[in-house]
Protein backbone atom coordinates (compact mmCIF):
# COMPACT_ATOMS: atom_id res chain seq x y z
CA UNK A 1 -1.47 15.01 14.65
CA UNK A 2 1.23 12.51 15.69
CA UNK A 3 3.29 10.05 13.49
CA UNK A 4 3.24 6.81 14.23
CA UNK A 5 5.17 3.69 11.77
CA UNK A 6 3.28 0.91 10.44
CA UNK A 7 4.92 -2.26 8.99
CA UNK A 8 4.31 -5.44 7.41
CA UNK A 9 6.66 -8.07 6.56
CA UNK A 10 6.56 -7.78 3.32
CA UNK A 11 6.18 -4.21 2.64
CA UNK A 12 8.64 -1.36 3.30
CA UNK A 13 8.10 0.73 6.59
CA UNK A 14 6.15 3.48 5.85
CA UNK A 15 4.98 6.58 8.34
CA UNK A 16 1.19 7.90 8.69
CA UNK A 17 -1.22 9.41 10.80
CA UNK A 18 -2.47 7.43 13.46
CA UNK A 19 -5.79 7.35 11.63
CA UNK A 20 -4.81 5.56 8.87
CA UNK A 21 -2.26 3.04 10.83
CA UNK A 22 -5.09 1.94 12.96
CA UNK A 23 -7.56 1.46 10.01
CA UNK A 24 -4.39 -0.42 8.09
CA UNK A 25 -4.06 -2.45 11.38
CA UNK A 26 -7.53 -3.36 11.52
CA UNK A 27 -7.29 -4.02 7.62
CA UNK A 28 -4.60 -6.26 7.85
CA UNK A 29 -5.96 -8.38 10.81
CA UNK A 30 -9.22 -9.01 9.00
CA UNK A 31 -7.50 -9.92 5.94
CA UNK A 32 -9.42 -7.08 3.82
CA UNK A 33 -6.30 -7.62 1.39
CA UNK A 34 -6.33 -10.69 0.52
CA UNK A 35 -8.49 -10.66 -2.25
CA UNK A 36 -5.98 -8.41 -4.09
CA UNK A 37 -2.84 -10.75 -3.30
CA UNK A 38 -2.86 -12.25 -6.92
CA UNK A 39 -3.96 -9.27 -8.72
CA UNK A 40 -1.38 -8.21 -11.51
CA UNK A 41 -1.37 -5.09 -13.54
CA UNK A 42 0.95 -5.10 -16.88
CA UNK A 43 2.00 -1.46 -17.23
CA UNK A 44 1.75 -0.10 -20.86
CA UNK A 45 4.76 1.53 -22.48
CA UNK A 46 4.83 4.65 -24.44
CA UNK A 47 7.10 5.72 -26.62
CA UNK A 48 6.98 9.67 -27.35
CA UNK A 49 8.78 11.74 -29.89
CA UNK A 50 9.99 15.11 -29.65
CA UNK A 51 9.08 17.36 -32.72
């Protein structure tokens, strides 16, 4: 299958099948994303020892 790019402003250019750039195009026009926009994750440290 053929690569094609896909690109937001504010997200790094990435490459992908054409599948998934036209169902992140049609994503993106409907605003499917928006909802997640706000969402923050903390990430956990962990600390391991070597015995």
């Amino acid at each position: 299958m053929n690569k094609r790019k896909f690109h937001q402003s504010n997200c790094k250019e990435e490459t992908a099948s054409a599948w998934l750039v036209s169902l992140l195009k049609f994503a993106s026009e409907i605003e499917y994303f928006k909802a997640l926009k706000g969402f923050y994750l903390s990430m956990i440290k962990k600390h391991y020892i070597i015995y």
